[in-house]
PDB file of N, CA and C in Angstrom:
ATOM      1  N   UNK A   1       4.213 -59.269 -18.013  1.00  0.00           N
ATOM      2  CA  UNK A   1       4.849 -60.081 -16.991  1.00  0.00           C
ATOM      3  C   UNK A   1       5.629 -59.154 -16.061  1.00  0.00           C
ATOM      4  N   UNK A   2       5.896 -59.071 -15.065  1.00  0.00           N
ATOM      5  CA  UNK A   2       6.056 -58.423 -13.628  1.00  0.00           C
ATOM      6  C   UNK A   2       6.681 -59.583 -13.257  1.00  0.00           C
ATOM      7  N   UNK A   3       8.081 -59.462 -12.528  1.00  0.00           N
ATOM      8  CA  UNK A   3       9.575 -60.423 -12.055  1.00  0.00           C
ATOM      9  C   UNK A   3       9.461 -59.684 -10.986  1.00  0.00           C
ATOM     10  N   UNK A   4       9.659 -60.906  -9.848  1.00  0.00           N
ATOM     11  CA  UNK A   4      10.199 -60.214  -8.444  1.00  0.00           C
ATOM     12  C   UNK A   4      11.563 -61.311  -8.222  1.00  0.00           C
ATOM     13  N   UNK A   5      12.346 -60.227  -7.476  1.00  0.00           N
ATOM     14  CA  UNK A   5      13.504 -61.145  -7.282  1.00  0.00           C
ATOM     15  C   UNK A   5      14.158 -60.520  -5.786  1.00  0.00           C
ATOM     16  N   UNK A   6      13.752 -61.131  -5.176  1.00  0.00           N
ATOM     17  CA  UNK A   6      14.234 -61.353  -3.508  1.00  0.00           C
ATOM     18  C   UNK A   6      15.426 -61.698  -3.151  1.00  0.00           C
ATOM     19  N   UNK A   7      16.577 -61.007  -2.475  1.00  0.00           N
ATOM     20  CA  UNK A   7      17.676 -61.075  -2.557  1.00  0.00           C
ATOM     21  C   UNK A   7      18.329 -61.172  -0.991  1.00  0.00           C
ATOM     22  N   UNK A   8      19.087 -61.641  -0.877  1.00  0.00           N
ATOM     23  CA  UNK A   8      19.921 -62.251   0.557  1.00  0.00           C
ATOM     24  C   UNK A   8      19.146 -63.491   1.190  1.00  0.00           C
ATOM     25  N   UNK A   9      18.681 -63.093   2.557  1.00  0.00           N
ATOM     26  CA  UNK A   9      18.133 -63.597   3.616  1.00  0.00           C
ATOM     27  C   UNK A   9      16.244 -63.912   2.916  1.00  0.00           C
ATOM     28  N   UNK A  10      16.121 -62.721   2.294  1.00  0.00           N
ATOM     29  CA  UNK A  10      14.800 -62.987   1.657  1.00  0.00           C
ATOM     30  C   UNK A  10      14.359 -64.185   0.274  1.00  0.00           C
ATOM     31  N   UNK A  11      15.744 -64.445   0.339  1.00  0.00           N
ATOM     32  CA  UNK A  11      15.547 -65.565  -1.238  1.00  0.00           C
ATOM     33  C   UNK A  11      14.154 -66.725  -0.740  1.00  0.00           C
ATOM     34  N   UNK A  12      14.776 -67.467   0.652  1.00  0.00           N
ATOM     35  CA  UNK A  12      13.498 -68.599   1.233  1.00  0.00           C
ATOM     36  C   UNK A  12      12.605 -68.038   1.196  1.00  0.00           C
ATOM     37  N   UNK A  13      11.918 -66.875   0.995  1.00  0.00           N
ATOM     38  CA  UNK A  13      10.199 -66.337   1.198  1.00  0.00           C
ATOM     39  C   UNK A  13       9.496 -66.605   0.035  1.00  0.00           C
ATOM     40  N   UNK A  14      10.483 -67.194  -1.633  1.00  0.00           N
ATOM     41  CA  UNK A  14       9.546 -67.360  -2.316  1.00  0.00           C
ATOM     42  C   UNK A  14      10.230 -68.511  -3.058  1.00  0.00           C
ATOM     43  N   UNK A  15       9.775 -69.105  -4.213  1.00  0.00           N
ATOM     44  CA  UNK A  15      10.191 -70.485  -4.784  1.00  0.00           C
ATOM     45  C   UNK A  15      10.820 -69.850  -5.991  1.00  0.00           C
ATOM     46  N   UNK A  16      11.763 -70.462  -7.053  1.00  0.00           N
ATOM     47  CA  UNK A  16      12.712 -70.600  -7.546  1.00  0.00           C
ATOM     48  C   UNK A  16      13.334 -69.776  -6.924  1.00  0.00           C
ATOM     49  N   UNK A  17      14.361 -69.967  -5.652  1.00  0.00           N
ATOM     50  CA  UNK A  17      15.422 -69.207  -5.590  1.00  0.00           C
ATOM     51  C   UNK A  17      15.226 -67.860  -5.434  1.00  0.00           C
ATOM     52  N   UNK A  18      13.798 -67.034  -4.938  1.00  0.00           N
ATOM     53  CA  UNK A  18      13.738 -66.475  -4.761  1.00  0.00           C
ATOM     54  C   UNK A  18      13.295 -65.584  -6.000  1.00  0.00           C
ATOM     55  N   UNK A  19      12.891 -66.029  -7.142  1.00  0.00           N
ATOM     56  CA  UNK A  19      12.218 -65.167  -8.258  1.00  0.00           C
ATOM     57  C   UNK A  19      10.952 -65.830  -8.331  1.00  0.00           C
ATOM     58  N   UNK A  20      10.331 -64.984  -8.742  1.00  0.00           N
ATOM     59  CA  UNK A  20       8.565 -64.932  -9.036  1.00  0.00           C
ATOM     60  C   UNK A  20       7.813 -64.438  -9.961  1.00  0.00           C
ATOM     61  N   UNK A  21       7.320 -64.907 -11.269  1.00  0.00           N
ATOM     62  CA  UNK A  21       6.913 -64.207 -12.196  1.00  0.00           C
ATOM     63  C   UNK A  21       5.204 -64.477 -11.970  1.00  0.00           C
ATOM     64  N   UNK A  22       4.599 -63.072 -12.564  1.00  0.00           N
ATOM     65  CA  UNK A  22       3.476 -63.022 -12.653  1.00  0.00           C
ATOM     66  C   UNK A  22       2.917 -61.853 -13.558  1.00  0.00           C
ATOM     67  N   UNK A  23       1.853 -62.652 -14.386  1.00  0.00           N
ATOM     68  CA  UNK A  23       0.927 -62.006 -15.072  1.00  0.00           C
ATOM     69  C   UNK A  23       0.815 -60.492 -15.005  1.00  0.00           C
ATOM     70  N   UNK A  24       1.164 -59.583 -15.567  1.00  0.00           N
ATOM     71  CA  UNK A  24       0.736 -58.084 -14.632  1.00  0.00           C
ATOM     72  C   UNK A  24      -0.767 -57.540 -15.460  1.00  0.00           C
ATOM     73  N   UNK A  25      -1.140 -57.184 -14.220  1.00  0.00           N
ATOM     74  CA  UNK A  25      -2.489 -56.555 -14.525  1.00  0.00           C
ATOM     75  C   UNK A  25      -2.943 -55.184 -14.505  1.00  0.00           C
ATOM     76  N   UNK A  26      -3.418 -54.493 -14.843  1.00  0.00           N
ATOM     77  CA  UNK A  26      -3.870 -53.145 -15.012  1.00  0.00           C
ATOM     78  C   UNK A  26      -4.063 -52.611 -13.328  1.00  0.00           C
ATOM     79  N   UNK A  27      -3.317 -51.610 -13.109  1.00  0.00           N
ATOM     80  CA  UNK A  27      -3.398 -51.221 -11.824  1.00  0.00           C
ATOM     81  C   UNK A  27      -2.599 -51.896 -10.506  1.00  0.00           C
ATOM     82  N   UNK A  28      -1.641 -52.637 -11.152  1.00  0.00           N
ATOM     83  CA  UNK A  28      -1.066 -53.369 -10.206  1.00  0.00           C
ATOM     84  C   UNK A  28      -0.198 -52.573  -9.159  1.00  0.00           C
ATOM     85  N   UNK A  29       0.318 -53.093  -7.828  1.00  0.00           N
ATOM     86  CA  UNK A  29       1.357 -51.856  -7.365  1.00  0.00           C
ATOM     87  C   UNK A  29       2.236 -53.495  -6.753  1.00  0.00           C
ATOM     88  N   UNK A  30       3.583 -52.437  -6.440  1.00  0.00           N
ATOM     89  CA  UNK A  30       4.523 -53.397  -6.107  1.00  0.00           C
ATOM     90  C   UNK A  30       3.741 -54.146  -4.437  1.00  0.00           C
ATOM     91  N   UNK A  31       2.780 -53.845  -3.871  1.00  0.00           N
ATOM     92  CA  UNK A  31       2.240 -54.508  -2.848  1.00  0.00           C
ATOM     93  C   UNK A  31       1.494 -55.635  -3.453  1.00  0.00           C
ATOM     94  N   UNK A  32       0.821 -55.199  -4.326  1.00  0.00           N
ATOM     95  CA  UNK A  32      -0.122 -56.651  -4.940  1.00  0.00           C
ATOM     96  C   UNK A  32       0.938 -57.397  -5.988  1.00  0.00           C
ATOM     97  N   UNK A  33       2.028 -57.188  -5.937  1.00  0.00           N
ATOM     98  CA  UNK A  33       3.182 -58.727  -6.452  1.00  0.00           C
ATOM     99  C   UNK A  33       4.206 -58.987  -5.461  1.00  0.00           C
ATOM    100  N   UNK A  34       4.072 -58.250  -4.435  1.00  0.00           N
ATOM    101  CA  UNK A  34       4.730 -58.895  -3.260  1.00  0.00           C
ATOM    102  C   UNK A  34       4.032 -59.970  -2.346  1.00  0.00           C
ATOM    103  N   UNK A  35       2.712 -59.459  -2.985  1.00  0.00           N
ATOM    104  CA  UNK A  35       1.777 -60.680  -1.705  1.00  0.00           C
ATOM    105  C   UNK A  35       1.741 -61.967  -2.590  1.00  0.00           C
ATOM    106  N   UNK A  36       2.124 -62.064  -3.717  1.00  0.00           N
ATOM    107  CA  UNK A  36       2.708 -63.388  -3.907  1.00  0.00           C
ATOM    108  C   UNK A  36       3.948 -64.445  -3.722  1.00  0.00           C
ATOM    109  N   UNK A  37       4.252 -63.960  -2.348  1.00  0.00           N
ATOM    110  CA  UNK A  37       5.535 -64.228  -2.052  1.00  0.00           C
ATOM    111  C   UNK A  37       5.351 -64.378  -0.531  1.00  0.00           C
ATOM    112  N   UNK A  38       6.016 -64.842   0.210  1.00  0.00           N
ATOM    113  CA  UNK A  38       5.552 -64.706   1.562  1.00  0.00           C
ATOM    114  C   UNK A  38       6.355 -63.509   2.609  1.00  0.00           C
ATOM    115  N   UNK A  39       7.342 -62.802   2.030  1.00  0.00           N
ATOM    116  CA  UNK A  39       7.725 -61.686   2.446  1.00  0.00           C
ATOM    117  C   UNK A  39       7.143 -60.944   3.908  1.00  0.00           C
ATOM    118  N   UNK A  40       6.368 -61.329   3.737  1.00  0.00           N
ATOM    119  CA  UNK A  40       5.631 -60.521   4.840  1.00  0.00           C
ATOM    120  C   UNK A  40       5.698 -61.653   6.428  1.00  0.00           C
ATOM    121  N   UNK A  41       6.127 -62.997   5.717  1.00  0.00           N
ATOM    122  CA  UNK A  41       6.659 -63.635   7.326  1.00  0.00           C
ATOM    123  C   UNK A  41       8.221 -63.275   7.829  1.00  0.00           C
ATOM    124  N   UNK A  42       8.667 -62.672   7.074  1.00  0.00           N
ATOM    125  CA  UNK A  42      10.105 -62.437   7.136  1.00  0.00           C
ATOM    126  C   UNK A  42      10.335 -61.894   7.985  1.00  0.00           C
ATOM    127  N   UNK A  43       9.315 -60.695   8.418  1.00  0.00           N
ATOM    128  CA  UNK A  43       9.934 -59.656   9.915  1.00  0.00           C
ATOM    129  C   UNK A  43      11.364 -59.353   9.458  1.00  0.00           C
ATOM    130  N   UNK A  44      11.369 -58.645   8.320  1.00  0.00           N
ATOM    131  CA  UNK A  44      12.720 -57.959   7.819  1.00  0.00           C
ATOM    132  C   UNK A  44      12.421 -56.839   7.301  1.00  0.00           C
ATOM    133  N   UNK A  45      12.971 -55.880   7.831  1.00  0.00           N
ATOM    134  CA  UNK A  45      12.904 -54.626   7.135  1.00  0.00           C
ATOM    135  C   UNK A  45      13.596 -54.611   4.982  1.00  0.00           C
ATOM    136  N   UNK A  46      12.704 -53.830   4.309  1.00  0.00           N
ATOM    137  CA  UNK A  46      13.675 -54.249   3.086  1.00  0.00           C
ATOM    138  C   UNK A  46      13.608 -52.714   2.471  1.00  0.00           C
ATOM    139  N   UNK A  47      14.234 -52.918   1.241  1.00  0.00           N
ATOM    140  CA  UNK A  47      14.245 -51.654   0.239  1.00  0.00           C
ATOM    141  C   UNK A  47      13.615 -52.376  -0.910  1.00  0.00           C
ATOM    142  N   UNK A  48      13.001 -51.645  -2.099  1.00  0.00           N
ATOM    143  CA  UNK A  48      12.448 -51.944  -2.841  1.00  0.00           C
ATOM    144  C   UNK A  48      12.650 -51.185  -4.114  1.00  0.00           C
ATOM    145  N   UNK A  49      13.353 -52.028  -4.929  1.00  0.00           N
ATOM    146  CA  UNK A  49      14.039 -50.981  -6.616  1.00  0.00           C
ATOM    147  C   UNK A  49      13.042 -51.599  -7.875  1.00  0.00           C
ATOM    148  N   UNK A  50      12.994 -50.909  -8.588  1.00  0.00           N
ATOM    149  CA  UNK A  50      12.220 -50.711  -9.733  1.00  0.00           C
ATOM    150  C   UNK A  50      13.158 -50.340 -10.931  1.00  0.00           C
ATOM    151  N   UNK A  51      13.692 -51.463 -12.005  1.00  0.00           N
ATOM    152  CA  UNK A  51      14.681 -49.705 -12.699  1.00  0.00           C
ATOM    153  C   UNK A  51      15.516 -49.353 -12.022  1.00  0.00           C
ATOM    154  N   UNK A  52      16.135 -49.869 -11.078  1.00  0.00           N
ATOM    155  CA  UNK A  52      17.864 -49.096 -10.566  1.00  0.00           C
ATOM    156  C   UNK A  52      16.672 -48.061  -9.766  1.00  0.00           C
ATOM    157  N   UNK A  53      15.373 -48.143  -9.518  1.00  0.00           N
ATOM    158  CA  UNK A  53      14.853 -46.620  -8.695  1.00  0.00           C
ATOM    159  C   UNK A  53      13.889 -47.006  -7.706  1.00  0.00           C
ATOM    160  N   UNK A  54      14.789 -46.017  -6.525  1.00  0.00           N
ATOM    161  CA  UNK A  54      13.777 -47.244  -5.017  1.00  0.00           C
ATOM    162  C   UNK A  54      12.264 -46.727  -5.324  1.00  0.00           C
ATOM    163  N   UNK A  55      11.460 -47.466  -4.837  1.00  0.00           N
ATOM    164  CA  UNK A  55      10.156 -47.632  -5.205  1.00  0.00           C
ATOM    165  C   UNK A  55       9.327 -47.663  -3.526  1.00  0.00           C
ATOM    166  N   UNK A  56       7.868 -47.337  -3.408  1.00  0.00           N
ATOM    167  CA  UNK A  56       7.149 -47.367  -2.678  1.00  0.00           C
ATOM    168  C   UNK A  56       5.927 -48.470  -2.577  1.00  0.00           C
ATOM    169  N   UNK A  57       5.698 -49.512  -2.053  1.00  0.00           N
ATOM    170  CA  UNK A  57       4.713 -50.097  -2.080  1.00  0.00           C
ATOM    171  C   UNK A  57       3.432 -50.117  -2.814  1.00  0.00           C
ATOM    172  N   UNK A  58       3.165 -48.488  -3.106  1.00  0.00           N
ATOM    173  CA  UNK A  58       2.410 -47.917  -3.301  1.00  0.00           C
ATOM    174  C   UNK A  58       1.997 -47.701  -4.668  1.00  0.00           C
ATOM    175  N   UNK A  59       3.312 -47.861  -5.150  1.00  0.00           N
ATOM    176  CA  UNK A  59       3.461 -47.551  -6.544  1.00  0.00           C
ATOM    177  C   UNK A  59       3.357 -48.484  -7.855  1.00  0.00           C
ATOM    178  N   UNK A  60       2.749 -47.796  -8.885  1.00  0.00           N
ATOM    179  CA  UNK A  60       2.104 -48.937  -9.782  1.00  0.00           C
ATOM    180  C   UNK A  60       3.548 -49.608 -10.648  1.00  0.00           C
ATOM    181  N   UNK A  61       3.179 -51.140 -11.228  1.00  0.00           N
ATOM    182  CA  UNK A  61       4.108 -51.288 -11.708  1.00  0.00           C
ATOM    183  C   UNK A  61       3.506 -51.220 -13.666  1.00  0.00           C
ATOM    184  N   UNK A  62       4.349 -51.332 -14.176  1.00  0.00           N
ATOM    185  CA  UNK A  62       4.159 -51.812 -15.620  1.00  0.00           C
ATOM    186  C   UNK A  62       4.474 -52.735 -16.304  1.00  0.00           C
ATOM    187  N   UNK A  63       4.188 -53.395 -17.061  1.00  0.00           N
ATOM    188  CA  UNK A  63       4.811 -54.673 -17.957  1.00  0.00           C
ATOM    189  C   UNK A  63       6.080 -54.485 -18.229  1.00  0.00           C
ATOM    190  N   UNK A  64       7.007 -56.193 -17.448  1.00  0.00           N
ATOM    191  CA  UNK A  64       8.393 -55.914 -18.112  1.00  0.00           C
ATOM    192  C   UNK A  64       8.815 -55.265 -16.993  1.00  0.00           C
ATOM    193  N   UNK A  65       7.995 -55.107 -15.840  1.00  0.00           N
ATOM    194  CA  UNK A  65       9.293 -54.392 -14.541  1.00  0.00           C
ATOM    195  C   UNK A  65       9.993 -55.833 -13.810  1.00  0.00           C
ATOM    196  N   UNK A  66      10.982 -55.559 -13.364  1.00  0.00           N
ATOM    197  CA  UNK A  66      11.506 -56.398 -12.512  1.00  0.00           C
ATOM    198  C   UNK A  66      11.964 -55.691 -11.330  1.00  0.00           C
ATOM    199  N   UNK A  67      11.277 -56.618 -10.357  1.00  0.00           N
ATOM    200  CA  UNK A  67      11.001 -55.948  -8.703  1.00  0.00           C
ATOM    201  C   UNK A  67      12.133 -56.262  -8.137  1.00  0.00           C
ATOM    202  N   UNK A  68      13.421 -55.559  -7.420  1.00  0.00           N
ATOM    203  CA  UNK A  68      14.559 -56.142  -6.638  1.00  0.00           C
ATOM    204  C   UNK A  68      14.374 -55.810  -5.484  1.00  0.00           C
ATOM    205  N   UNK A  69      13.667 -56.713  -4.825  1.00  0.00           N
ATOM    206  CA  UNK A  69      13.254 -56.877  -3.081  1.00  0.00           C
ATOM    207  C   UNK A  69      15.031 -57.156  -2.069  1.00  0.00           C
ATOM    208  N   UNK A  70      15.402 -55.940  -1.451  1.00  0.00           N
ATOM    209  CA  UNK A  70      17.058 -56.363  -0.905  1.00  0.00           C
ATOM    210  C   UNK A  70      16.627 -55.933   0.779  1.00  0.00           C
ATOM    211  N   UNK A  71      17.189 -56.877   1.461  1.00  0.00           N
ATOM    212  CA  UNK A  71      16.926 -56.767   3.339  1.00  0.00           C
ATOM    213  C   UNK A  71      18.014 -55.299   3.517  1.00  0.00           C
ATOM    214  N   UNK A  72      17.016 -54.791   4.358  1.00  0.00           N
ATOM    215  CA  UNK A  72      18.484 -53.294   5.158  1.00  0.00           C
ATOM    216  C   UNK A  72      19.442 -54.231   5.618  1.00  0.00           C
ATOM    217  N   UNK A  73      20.654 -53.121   5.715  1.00  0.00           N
ATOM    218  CA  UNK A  73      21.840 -53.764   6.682  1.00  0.00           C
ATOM    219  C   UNK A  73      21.666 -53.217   7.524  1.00  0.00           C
ATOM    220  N   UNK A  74      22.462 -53.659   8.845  1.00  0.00           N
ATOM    221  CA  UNK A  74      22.044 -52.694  10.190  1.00  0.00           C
ATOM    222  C   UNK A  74      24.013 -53.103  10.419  1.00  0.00           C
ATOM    223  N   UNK A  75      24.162 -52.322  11.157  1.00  0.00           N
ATOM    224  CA  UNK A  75      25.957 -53.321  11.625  1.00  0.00           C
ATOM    225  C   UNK A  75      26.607 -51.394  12.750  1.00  0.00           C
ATOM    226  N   UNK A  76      27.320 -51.917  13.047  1.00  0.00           N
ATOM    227  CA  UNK A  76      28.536 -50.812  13.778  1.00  0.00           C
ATOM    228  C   UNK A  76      29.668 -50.694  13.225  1.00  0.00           C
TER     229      UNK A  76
END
């Protein structure tokens, strides 16, 4: 099982409150459990942690990760 949990402004992009569990499969990367989420209408820049460790789209996940999807701040 693979947890995503979408945080601030990004909570509305997915259902319960912004967590999402799914099945994990062999070869998965944090892009193929984000596209179960609608994230990608957000037009928000984000960061992406793995483990307390920022992570790349790119990168595979393993059973038992929990994904913390957080929006940049921007401010003066």
């Amino acid at each position: 099982m693979v947890t995503i949990k979408l945080l601030a402004v990004l909570k509305g992009f997915a259902p319960n409150d912004g967590c999402v569990e799914l099945e994990h499969t062999p070869g998965m990367t944090i892009a193929d459990a984000l596209a179960a989420t609608n994230i990608a209408e957000a037009n928000v820049k984000y960061s992406v942690m793995v483990g307390n460790r920022r992570k790349k789209a790119e990168d595979a996940l393993e059973d038992g990760d929990i994904v913390t999807v957080m929006p940049l701040l921007a401010g003066g």
